[in-house]
C-alpha atoms as a PDB file:
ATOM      1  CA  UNK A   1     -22.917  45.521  32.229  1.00  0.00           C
ATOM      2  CA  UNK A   2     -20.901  42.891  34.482  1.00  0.00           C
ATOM      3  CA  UNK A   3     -20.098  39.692  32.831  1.00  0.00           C
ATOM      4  CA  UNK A   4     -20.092  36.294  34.642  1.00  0.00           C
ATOM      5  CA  UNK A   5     -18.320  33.289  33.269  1.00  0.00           C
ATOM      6  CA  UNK A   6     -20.975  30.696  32.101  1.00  0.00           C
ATOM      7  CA  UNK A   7     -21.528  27.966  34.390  1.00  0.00           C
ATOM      8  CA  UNK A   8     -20.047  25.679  32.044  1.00  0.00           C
ATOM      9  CA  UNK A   9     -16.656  27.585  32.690  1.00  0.00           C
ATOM     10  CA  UNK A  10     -17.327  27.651  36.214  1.00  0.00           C
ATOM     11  CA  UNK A  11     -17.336  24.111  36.400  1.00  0.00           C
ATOM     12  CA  UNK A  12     -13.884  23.904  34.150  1.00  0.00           C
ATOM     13  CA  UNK A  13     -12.325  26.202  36.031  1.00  0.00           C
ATOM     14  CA  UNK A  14      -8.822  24.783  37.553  1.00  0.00           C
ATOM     15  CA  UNK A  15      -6.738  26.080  40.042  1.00  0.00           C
ATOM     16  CA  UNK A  16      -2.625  26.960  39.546  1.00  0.00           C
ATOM     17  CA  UNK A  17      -0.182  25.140  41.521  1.00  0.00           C
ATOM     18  CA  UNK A  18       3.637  25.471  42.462  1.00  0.00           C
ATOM     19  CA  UNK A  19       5.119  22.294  42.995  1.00  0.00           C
ATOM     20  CA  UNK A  20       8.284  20.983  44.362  1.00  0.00           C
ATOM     21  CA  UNK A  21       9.651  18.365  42.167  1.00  0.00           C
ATOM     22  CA  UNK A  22      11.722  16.867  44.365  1.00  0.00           C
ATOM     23  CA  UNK A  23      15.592  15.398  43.743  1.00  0.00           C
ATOM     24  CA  UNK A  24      16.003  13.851  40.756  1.00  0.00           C
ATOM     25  CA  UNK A  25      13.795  10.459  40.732  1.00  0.00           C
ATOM     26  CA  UNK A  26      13.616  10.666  44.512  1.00  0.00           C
ATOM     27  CA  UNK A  27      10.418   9.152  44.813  1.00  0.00           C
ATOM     28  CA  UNK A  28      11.365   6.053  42.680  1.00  0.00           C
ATOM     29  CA  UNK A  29      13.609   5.147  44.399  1.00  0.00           C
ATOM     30  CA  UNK A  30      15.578   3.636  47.774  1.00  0.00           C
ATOM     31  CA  UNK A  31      16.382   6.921  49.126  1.00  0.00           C
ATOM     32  CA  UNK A  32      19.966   6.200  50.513  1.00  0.00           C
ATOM     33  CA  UNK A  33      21.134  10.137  50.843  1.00  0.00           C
ATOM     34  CA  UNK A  34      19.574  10.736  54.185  1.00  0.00           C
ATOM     35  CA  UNK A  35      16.464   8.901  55.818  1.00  0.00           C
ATOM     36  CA  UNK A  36      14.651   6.713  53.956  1.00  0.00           C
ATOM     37  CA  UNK A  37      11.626   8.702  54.590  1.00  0.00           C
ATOM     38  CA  UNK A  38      12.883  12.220  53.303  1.00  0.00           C
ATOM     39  CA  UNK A  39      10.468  12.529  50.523  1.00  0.00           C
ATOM     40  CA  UNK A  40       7.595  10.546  52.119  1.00  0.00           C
ATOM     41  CA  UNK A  41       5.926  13.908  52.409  1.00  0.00           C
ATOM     42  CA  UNK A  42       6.288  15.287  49.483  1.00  0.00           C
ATOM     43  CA  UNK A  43       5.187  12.253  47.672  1.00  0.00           C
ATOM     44  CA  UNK A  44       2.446  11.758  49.514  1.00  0.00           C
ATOM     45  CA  UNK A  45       1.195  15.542  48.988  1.00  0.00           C
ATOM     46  CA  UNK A  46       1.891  14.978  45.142  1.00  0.00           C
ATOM     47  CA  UNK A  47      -0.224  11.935  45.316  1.00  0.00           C
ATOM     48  CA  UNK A  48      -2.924  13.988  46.727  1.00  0.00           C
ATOM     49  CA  UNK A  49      -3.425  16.390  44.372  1.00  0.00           C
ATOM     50  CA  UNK A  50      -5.671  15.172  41.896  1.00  0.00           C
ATOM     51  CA  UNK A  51      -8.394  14.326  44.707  1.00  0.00           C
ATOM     52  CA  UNK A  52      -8.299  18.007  45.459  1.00  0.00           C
ATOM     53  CA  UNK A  53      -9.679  19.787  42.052  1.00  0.00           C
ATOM     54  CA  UNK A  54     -12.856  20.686  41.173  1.00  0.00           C
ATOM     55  CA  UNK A  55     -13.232  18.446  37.875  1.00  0.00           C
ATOM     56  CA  UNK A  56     -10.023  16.285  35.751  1.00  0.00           C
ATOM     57  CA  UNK A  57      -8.559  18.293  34.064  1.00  0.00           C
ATOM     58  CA  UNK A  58      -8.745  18.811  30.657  1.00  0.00           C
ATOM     59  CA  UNK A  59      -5.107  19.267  30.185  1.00  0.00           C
ATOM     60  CA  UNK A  60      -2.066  20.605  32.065  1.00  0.00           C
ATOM     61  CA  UNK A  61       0.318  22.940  31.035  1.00  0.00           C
ATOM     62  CA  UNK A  62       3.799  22.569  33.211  1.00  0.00           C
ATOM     63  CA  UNK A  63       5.956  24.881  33.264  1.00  0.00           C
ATOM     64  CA  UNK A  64       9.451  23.351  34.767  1.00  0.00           C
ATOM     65  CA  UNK A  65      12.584  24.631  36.118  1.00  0.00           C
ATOM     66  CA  UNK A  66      14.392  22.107  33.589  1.00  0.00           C
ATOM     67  CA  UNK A  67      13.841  24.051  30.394  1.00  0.00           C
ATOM     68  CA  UNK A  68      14.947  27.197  29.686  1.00  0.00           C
ATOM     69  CA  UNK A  69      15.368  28.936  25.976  1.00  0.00           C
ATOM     70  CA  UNK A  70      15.333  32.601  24.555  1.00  0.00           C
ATOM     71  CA  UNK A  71      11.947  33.440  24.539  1.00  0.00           C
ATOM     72  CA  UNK A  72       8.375  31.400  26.140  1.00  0.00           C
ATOM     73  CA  UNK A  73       8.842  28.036  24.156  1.00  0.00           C
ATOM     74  CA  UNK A  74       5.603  25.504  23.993  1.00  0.00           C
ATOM     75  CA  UNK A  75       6.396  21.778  23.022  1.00  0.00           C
ATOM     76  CA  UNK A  76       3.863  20.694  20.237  1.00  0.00           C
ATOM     77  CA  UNK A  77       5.122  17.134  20.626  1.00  0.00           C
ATOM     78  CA  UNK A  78       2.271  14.823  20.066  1.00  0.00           C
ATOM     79  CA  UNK A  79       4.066  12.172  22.019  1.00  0.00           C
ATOM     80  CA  UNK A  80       6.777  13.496  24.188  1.00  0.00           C
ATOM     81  CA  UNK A  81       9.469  11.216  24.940  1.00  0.00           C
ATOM     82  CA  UNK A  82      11.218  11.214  28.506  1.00  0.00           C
ATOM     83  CA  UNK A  83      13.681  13.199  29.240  1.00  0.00           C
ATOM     84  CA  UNK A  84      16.137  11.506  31.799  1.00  0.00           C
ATOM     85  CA  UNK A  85      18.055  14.562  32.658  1.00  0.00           C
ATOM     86  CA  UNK A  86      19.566  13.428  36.152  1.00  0.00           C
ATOM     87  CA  UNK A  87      22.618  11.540  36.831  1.00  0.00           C
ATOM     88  CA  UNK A  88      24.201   9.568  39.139  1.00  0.00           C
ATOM     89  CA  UNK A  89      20.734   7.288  40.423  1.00  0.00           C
ATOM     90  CA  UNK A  90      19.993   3.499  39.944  1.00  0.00           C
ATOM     91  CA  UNK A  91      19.548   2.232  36.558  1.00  0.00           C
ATOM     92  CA  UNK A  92      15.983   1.614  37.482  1.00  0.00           C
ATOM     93  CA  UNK A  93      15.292   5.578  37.636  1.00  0.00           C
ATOM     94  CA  UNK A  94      16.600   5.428  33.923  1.00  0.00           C
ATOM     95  CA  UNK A  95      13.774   3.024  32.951  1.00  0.00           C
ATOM     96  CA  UNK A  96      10.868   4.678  33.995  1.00  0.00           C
ATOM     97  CA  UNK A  97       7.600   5.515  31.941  1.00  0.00           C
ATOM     98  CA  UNK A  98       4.988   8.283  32.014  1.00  0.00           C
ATOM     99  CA  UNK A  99       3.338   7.707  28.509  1.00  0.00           C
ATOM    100  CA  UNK A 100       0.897  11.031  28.804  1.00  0.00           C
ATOM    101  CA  UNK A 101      -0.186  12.298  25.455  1.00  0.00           C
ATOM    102  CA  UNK A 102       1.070  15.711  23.987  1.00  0.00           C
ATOM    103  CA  UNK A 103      -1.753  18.432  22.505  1.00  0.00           C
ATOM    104  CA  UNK A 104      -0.248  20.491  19.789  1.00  0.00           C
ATOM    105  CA  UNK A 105      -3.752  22.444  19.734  1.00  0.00           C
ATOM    106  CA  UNK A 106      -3.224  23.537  23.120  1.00  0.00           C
ATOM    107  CA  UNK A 107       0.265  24.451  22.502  1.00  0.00           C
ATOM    108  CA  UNK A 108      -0.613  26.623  19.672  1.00  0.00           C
ATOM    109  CA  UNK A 109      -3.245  28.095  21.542  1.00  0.00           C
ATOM    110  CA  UNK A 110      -0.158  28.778  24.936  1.00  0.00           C
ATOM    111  CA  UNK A 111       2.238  30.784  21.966  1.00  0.00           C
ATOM    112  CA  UNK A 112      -1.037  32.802  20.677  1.00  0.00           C
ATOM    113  CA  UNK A 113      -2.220  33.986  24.123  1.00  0.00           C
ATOM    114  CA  UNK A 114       1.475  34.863  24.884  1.00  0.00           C
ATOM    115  CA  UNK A 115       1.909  36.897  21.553  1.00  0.00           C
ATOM    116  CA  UNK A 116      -1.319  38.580  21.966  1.00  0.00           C
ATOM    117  CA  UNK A 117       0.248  39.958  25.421  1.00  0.00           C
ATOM    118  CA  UNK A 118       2.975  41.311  23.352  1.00  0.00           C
ATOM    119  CA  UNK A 119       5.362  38.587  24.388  1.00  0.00           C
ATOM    120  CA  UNK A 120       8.090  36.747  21.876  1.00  0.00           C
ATOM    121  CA  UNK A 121       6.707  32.923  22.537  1.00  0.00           C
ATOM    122  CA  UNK A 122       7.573  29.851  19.368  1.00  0.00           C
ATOM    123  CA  UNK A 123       7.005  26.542  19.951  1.00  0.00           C
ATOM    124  CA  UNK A 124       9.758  22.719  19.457  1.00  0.00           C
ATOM    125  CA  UNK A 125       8.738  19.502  20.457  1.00  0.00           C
ATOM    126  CA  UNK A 126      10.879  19.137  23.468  1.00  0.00           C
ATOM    127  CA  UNK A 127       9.812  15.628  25.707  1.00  0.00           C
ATOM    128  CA  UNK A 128       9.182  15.984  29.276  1.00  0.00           C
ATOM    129  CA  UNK A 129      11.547  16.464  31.739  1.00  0.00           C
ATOM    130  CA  UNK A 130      12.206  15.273  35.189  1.00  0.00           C
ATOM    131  CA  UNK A 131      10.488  18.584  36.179  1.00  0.00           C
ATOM    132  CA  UNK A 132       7.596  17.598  34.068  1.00  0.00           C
ATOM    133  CA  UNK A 133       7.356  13.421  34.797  1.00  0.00           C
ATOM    134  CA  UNK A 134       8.872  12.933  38.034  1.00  0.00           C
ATOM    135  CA  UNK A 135       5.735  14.935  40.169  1.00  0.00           C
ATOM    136  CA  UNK A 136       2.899  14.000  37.815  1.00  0.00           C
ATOM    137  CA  UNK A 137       3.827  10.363  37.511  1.00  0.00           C
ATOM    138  CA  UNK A 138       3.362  10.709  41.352  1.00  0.00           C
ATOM    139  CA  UNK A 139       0.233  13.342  40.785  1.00  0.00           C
ATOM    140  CA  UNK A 140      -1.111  11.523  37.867  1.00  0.00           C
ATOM    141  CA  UNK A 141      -0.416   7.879  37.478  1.00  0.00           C
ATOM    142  CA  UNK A 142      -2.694   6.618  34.934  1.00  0.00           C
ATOM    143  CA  UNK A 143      -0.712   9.761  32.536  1.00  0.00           C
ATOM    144  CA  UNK A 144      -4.248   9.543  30.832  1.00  0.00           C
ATOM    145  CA  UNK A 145      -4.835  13.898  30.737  1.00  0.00           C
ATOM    146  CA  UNK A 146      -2.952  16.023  27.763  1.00  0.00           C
ATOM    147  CA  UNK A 147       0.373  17.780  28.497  1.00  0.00           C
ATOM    148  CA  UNK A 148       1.840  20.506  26.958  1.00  0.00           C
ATOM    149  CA  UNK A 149       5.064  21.842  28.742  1.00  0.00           C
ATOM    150  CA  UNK A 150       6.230  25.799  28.711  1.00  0.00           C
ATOM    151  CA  UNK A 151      10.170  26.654  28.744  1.00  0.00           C
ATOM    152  CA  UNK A 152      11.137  29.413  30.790  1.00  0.00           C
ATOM    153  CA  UNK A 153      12.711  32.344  29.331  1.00  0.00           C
ATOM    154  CA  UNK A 154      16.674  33.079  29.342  1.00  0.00           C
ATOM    155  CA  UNK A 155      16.282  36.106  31.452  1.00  0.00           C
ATOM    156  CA  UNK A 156      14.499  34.951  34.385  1.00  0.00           C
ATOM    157  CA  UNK A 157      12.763  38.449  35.008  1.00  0.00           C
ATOM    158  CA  UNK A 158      10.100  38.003  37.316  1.00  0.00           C
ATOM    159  CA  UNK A 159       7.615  40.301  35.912  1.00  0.00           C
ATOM    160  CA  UNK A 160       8.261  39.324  32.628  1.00  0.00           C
ATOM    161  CA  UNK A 161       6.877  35.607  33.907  1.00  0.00           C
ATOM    162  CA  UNK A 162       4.335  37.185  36.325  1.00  0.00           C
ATOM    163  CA  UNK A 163       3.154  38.956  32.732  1.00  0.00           C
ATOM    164  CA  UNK A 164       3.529  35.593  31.241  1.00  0.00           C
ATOM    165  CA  UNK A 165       0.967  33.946  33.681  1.00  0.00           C
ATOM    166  CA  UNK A 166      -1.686  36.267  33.463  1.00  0.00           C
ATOM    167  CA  UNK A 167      -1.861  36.553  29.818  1.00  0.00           C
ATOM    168  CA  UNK A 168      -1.903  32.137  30.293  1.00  0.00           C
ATOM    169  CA  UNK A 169      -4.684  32.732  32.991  1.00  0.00           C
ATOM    170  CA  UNK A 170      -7.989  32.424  30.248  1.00  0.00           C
ATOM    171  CA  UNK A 171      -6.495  28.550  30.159  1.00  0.00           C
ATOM    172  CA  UNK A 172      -7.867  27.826  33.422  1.00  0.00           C
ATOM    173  CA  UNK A 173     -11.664  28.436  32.287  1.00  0.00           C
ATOM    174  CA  UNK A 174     -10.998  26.023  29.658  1.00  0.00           C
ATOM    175  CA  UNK A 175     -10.088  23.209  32.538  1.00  0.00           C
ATOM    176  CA  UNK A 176      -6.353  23.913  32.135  1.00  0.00           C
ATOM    177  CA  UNK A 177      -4.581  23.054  35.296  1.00  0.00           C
ATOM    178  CA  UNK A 178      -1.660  25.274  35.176  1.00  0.00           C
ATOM    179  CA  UNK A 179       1.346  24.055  37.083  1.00  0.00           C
ATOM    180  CA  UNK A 180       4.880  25.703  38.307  1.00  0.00           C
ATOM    181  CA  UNK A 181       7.172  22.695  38.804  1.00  0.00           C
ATOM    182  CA  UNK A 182      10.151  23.664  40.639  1.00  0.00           C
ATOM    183  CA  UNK A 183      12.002  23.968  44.326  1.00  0.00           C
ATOM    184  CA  UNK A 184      11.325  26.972  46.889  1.00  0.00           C
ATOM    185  CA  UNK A 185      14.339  26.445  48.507  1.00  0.00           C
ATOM    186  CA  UNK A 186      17.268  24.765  45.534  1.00  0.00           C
ATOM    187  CA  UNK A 187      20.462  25.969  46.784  1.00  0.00           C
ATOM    188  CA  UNK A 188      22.509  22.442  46.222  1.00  0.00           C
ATOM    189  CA  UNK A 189      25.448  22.930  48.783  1.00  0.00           C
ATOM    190  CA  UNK A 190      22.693  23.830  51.509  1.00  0.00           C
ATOM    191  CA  UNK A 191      20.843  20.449  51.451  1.00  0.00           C
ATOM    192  CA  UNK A 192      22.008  18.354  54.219  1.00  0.00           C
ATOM    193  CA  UNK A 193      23.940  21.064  56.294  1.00  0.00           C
ATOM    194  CA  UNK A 194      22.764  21.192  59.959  1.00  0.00           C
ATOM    195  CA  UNK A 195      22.406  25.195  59.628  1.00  0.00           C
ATOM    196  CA  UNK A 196      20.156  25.131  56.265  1.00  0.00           C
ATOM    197  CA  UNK A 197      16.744  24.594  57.846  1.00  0.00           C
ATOM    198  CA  UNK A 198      16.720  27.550  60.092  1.00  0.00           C
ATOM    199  CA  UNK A 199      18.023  29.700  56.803  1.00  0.00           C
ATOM    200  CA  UNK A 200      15.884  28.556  54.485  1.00  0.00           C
ATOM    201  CA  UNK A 201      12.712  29.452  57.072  1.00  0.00           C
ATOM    202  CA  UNK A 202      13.363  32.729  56.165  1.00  0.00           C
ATOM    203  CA  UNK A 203      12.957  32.563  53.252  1.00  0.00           C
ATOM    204  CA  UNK A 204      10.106  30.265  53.040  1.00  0.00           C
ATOM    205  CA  UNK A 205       8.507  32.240  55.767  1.00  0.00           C
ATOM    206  CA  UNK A 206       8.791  35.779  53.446  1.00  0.00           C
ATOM    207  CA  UNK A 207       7.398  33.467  50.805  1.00  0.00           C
ATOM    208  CA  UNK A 208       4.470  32.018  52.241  1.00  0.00           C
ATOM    209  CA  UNK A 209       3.478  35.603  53.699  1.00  0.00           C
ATOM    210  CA  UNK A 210       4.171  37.164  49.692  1.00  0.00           C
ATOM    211  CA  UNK A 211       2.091  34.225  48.632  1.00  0.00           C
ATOM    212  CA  UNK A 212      -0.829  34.408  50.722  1.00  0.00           C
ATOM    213  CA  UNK A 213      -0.874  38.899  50.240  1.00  0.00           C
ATOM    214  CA  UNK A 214      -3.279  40.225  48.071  1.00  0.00           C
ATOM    215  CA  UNK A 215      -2.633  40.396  44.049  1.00  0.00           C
ATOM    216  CA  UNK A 216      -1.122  43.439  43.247  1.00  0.00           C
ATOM    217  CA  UNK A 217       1.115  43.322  46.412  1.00  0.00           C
ATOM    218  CA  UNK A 218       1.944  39.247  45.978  1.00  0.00           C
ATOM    219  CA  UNK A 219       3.137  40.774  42.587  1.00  0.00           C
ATOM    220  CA  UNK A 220       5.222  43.355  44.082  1.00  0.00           C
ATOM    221  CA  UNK A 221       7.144  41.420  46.290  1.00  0.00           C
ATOM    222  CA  UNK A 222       7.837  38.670  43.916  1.00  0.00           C
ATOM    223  CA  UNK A 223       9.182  40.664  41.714  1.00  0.00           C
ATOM    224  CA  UNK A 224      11.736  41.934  44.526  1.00  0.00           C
ATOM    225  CA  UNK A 225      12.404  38.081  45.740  1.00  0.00           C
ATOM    226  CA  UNK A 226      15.858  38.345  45.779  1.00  0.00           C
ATOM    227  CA  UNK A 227      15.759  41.163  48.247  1.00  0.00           C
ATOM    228  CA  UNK A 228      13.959  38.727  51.193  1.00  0.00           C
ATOM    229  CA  UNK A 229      15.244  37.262  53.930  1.00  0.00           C
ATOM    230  CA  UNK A 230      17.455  34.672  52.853  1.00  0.00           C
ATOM    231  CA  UNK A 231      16.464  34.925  49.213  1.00  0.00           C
ATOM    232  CA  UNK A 232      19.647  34.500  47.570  1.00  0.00           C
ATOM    233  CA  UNK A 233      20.587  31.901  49.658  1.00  0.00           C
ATOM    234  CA  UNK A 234      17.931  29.715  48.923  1.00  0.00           C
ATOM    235  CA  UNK A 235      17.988  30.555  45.375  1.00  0.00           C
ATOM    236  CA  UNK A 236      21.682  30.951  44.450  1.00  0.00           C
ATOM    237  CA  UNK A 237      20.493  31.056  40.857  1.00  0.00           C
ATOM    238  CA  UNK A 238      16.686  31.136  40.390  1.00  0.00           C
ATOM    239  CA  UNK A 239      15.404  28.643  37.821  1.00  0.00           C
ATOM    240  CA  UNK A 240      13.694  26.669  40.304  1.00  0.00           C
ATOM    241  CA  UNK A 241      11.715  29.810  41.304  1.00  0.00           C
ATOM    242  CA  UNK A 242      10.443  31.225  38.377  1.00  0.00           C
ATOM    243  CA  UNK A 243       7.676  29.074  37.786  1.00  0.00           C
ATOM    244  CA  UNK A 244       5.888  30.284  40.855  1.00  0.00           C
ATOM    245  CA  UNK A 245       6.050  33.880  38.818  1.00  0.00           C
ATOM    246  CA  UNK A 246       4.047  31.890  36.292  1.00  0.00           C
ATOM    247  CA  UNK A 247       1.556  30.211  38.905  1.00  0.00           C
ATOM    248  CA  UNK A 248       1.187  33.290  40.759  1.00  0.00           C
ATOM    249  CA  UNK A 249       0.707  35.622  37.383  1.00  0.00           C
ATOM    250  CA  UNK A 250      -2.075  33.292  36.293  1.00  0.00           C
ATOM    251  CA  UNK A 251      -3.787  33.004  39.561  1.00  0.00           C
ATOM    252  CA  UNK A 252      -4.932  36.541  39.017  1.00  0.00           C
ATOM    253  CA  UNK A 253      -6.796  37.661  41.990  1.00  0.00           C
ATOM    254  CA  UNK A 254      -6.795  34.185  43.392  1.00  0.00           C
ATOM    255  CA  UNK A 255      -5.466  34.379  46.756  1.00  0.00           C
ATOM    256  CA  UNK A 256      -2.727  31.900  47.247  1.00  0.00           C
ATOM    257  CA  UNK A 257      -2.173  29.347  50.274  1.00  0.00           C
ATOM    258  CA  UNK A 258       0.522  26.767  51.717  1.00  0.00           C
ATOM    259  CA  UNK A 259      -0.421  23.375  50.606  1.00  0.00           C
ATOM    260  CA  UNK A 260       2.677  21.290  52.217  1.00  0.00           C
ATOM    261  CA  UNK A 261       5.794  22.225  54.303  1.00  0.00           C
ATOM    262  CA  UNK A 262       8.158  19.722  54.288  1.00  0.00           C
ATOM    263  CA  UNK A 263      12.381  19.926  55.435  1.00  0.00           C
ATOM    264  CA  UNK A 264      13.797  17.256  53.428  1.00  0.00           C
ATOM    265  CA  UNK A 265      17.831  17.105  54.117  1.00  0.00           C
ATOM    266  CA  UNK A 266      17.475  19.911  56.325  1.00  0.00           C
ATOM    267  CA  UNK A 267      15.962  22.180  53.356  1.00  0.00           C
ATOM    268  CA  UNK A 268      12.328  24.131  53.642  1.00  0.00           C
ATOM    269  CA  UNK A 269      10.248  24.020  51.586  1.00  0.00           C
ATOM    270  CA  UNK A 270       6.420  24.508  50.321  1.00  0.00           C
ATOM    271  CA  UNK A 271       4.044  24.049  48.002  1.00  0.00           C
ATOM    272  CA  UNK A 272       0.930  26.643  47.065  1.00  0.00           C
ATOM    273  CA  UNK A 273      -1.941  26.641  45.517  1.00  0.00           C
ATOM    274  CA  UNK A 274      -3.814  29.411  43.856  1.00  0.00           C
ATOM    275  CA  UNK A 275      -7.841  29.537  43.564  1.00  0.00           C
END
């Protein structure tokens, strides 16, 4: 006999997101690199966000570009302290606060859904990093809803994070809003050179077509990224792309769409949105 979910979970039931993070504390800041608008649209997308889901969230669970160990790591910090890992911006970017509570439970419950997939996951009580506070102190001001951040793993194997996000995917019933923070274009000498923008369309255009493709072939190609057009020159090393794996692994056979397309310092890139 088919199952439904109960309406109850209906009503919890959150999206998945990909997010780009931005440049350090770019949107606390006087950007002086470029334009003072550069990350107007970004920002402004980021501030969006929470307007756009179906109920608050009950808690989100980030997993960030910034952290990377041996095997799926959840932080069980109860209070997570900032992490300022960025250098070289005003002392003011160094002061910031984003005071959102920790939720061990949760975190627990992250490592047990990963093990039961027959994946290695432990847990430390890492703080957030710019990854993690930057966007939602944008996204979620008030830092009022739960957090529990997700390392990536060492090897940066797409399917292994695809696998990852679909074992995570029960989370989102629960009114988990599940969110890849990272950059779809994060090549560091292309930002700012006249030729990047038409480059990194490529890319972004293969990605936004992979994105949008039904499950089992969005899978697919994801796990051949570095094979696109342009792939490895967005994504010299990919970090800042592996959290979509996770996004688009919990999704499940949520189709995905563009949510912003922005060029800041000649760089394209998007944001999606699963379910």
């Amino acid at each position: 006999m088919e199952t439904r979910p109960s309406a109850k979970a209906s009503e919890l039931r959150q999206p998945v997101f990909f997010l780009p993070h931005g440049a350090g504390p770019c949107f606390f800041m006087d950007w002086n690199w470029g334009p003072a608008d550069t990350w107007d649209k970004t920002r402004d997308f980021l501030a969006g966000i929470a307007e756009t889901l179906p109920a608050p969230p009950t808690a989100l669970l980030v997993i960030s570009g910034h952290w990377e160990e041996p095997v799926f790591t959840a932080s069980t910090a109860a209070r997570p302290e900032l992490i300022f890992d960025y250098s070289g911006f005003p002392e003011s970017t160094y002061r910031l606060t984003w005071p959102a509570p920790g939720n061990p439970e949760l975190a627990a419950r992250v490592v047990e859904l990963l093990r039961s997939a027959g994946l290695p996951a432990t847990t430390s009580s890492r703080g957030y990093d710019h990854g993690v506070f930057i966007p939602l102190k944008v996204a979620f001001p008030a830092a009022e809803i739960p957090v529990v951040t997700l390392s990536l793993a060492h090897s940066l194997d797409p399917a292994l994070h695809l696998a990852a996000g679909a074992a995570l995917a029960p989370l989102r019933d629960e009114g988990v809003l599940i969110i890849g923070s990272g950059m779809s274009f994060h090549n560091m000498r292309g930002f700012g050179q006249p030729d990047t923008e038409a480059r990194s369309r490529a890319f972004d255009s293969w990605l936004t077509h992979t994105v949008k493709a039904p499950a089992a072939t969005r899978k697919a190609l994801l796990e051949e990224w570095s094979t696109a057009p342009g792939g490895r020159f967005a994504h010299p090393r990919e970090e800042h792309l592996i959290p979509l794996m996770v996004a688009a692994g919990a999704a499940g056979p949520d189709p995905g769409i563009q949510v912003l397309n922005d060029a800041p310092l000649h760089a394209v890139i998007s944001a999606y949105r699963f379910g």
